[in-house]
N, C-alpha and C. Protein backbone atom coordinates (compact mmCIF):
# COMPACT_ATOMS: atom_id res chain seq x y z
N UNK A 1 -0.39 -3.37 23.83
CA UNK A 1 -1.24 -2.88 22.75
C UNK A 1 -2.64 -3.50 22.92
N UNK A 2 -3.29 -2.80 22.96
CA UNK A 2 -5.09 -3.03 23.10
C UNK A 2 -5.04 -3.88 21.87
N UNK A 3 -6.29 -4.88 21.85
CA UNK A 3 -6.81 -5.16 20.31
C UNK A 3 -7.43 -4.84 19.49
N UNK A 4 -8.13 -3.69 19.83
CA UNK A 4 -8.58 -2.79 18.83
C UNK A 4 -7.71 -1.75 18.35
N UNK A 5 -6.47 -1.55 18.87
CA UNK A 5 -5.53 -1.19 17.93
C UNK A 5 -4.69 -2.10 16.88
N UNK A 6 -4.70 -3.29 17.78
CA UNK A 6 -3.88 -4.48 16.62
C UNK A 6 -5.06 -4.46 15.27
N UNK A 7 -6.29 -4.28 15.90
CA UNK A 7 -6.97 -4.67 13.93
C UNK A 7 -6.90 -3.63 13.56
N UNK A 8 -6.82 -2.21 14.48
CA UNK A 8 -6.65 -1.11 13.21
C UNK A 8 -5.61 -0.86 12.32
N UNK A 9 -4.18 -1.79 13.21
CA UNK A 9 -3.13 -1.57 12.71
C UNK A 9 -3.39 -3.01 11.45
N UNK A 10 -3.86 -3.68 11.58
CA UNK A 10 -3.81 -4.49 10.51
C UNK A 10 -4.76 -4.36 9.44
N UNK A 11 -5.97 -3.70 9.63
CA UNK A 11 -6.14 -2.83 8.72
C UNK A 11 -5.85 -1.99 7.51
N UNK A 12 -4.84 -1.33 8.70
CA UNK A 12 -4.35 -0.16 7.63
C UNK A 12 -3.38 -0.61 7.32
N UNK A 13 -2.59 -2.41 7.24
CA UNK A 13 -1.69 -2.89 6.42
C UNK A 13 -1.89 -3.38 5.09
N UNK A 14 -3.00 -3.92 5.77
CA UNK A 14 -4.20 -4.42 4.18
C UNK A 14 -4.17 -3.47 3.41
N UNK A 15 -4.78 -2.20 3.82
CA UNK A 15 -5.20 -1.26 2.94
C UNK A 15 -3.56 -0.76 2.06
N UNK A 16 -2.60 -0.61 2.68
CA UNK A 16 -1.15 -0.35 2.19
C UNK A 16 -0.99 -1.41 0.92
N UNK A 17 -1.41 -2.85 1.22
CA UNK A 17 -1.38 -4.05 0.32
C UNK A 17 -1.80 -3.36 -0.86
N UNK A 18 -3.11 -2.89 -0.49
CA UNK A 18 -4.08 -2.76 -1.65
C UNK A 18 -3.94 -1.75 -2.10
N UNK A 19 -2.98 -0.73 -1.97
CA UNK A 19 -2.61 0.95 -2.34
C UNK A 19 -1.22 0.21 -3.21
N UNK A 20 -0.54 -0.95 -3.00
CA UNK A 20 0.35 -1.71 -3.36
C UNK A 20 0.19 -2.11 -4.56
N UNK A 21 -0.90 -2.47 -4.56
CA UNK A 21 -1.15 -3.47 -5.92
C UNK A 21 -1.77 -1.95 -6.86
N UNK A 22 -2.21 -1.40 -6.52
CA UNK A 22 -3.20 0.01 -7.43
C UNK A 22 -1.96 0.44 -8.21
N UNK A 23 -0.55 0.78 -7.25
CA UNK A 23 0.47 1.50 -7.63
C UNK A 23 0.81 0.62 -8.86
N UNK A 24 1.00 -0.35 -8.62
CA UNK A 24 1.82 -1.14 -9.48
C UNK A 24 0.97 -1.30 -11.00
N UNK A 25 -0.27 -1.51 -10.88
CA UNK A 25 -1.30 -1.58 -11.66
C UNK A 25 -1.41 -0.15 -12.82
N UNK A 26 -1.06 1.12 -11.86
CA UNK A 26 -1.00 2.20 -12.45
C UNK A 26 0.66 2.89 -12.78
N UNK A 27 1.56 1.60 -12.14
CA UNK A 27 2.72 2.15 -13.57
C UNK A 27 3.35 2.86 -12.18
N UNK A 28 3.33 2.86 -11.42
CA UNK A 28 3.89 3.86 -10.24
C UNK A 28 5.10 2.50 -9.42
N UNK A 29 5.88 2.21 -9.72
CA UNK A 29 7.04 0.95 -9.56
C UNK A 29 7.54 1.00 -8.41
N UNK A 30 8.12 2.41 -8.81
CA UNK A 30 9.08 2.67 -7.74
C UNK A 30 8.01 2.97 -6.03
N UNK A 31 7.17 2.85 -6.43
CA UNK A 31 5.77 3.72 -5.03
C UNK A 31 5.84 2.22 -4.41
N UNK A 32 5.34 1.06 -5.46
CA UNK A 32 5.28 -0.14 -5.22
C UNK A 32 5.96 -0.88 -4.05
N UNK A 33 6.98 -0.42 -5.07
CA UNK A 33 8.40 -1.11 -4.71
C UNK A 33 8.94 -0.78 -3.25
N UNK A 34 8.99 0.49 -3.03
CA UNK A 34 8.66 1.25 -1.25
C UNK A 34 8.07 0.63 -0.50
N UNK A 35 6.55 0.46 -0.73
CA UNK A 35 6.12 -0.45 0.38
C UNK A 35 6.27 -1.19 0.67
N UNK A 36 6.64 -2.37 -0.45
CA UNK A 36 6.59 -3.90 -0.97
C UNK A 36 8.24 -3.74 0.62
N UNK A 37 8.77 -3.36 0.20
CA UNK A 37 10.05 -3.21 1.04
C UNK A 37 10.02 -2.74 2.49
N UNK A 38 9.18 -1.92 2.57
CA UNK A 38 8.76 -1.89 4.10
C UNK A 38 7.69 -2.63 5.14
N UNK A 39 7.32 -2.92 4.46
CA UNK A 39 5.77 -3.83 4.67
C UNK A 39 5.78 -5.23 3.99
N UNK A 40 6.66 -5.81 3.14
CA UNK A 40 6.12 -6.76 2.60
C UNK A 40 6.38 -7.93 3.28
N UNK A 41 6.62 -8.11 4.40
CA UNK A 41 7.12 -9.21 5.24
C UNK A 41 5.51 -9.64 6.00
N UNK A 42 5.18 -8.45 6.13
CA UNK A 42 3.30 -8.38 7.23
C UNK A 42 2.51 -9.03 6.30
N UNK A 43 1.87 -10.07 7.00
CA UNK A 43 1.32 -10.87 5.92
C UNK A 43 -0.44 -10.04 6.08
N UNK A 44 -0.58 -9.14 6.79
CA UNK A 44 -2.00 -8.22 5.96
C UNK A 44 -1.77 -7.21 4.95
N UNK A 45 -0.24 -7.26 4.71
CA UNK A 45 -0.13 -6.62 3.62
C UNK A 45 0.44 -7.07 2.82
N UNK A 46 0.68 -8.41 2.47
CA UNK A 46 0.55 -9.06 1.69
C UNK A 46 -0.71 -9.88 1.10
N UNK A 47 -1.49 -9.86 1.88
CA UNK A 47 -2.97 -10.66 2.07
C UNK A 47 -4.14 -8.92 0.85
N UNK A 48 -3.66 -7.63 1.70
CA UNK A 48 -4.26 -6.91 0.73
C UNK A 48 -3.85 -6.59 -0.57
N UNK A 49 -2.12 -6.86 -1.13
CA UNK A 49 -1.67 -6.53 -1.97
C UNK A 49 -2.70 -7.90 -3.29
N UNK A 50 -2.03 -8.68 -2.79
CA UNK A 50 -2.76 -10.41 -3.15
C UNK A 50 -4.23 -10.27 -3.97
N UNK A 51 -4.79 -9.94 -2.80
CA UNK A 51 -6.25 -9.73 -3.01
C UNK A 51 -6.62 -8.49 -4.11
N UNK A 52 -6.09 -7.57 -4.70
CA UNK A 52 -6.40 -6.51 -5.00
C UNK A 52 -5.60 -6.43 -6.22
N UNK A 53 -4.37 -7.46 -7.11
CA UNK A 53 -4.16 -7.74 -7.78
C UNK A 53 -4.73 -8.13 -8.93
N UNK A 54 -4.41 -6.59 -9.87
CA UNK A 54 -5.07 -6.36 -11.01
C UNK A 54 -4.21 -7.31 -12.66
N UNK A 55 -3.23 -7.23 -12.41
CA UNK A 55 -2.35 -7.46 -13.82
C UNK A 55 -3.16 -8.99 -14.38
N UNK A 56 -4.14 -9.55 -13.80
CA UNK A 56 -5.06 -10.23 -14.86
C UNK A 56 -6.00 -9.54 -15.72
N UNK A 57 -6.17 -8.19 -14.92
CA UNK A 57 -7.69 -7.58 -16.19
C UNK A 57 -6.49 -6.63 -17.35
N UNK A 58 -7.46 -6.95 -17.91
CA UNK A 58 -7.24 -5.91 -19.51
C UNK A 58 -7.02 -4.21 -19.36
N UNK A 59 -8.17 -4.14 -18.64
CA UNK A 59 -8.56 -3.18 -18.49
C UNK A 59 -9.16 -2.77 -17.08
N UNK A 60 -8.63 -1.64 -16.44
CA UNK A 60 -9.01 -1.52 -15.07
C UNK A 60 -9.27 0.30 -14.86
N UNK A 61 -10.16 0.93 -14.67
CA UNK A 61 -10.13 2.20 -14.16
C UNK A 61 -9.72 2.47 -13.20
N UNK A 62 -8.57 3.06 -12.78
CA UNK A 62 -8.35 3.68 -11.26
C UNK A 62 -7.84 5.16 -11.13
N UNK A 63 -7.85 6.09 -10.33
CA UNK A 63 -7.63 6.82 -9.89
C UNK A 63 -6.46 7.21 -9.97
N UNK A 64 -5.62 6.89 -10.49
CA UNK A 64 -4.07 6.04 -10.49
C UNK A 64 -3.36 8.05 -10.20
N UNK A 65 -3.60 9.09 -10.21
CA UNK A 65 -3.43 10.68 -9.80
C UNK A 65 -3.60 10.50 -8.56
N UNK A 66 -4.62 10.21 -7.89
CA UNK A 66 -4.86 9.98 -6.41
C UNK A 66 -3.97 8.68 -5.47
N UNK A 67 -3.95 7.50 -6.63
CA UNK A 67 -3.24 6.73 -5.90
C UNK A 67 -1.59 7.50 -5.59
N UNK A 68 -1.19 7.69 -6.47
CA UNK A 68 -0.07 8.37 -6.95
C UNK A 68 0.46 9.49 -5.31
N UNK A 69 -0.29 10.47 -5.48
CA UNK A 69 -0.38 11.44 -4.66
C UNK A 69 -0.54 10.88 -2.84
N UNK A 70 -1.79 9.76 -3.01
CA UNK A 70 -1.72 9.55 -1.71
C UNK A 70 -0.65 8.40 -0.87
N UNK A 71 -0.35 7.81 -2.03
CA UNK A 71 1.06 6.99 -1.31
C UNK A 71 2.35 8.12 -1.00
N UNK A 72 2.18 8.97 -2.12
CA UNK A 72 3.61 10.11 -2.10
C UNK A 72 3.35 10.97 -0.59
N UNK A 73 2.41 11.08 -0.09
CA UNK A 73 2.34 12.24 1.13
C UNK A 73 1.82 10.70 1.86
N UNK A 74 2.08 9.83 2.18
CA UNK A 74 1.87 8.93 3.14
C UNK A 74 3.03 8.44 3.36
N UNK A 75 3.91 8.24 2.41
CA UNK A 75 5.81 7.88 2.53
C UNK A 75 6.69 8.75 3.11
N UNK A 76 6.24 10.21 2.81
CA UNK A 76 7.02 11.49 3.33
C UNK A 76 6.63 11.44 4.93
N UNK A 77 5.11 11.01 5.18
CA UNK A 77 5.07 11.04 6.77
C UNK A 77 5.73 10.10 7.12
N UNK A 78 5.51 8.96 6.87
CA UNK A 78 6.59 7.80 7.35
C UNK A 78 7.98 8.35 7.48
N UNK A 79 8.54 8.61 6.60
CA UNK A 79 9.82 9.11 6.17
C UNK A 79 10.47 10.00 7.59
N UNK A 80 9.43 11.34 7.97
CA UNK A 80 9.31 11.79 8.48
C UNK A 80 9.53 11.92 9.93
N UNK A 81 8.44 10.67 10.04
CA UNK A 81 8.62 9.93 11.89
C UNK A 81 9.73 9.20 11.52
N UNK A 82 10.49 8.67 10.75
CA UNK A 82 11.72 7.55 10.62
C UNK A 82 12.64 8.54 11.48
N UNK A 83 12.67 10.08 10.77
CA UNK A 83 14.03 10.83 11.13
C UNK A 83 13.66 11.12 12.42
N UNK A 84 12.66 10.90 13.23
CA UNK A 84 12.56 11.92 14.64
C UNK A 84 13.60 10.81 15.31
C-alpha cells in the first residue's frame, strides 16, 4: 500500500469517527452503534469520533436528515462489498 493511500484511508476513518459522533448526537443509535462496531478498534476513528463529540453542548445544529441518509447508503455499500 502506497502512503498516500494509508492517509486517505485514515482519513476517511476519521471522517467515519466524526459521522459517528453526528449520528449519535442526532438520535440515530443504532447508525452509531454500526460503525462504533466495525471501526471502533482504528484509533482514527476513534480519534474522529472523540474529537467531534457533541453530548457536552446544549444545543447543536446538524444536518442530522443528511447525516442519517449518508451513513444509511454508505453501510449498504459496505454491506454490499462484504457479500461479494
Amino acid at each position: 500500500m502506497a502512503p498516500g493511500q494509508l492517509e486517505a484511508e485514515e482519513s476517511g476513518l476519521y471522517t467515519l469517527g466524526k459521522y459517528a459522533a453526528y449520528a449519535r448526537h442526532c438520535g440515530h443509535h443504532s447508525l452509531a452503534k454500526e460503525l462504533q462496531s466495525r471501526y471502533g478498534d482504528l484509533e482514527d476513528f476513534k480519534s474522529g469520533r472523540r474529537q467531534h463529540d457533541l453530548q457536552k453542548y446544549d444545543y447543536v445544529r446538524l444536518p442530522c436528515g443528511r447525516v442519517e441518509d449518508a451513513l444509511v447508503d454508505f453501510l449498504e455499500e459496505v454491506k454490499a462489498e462484504d457479500a461479494k
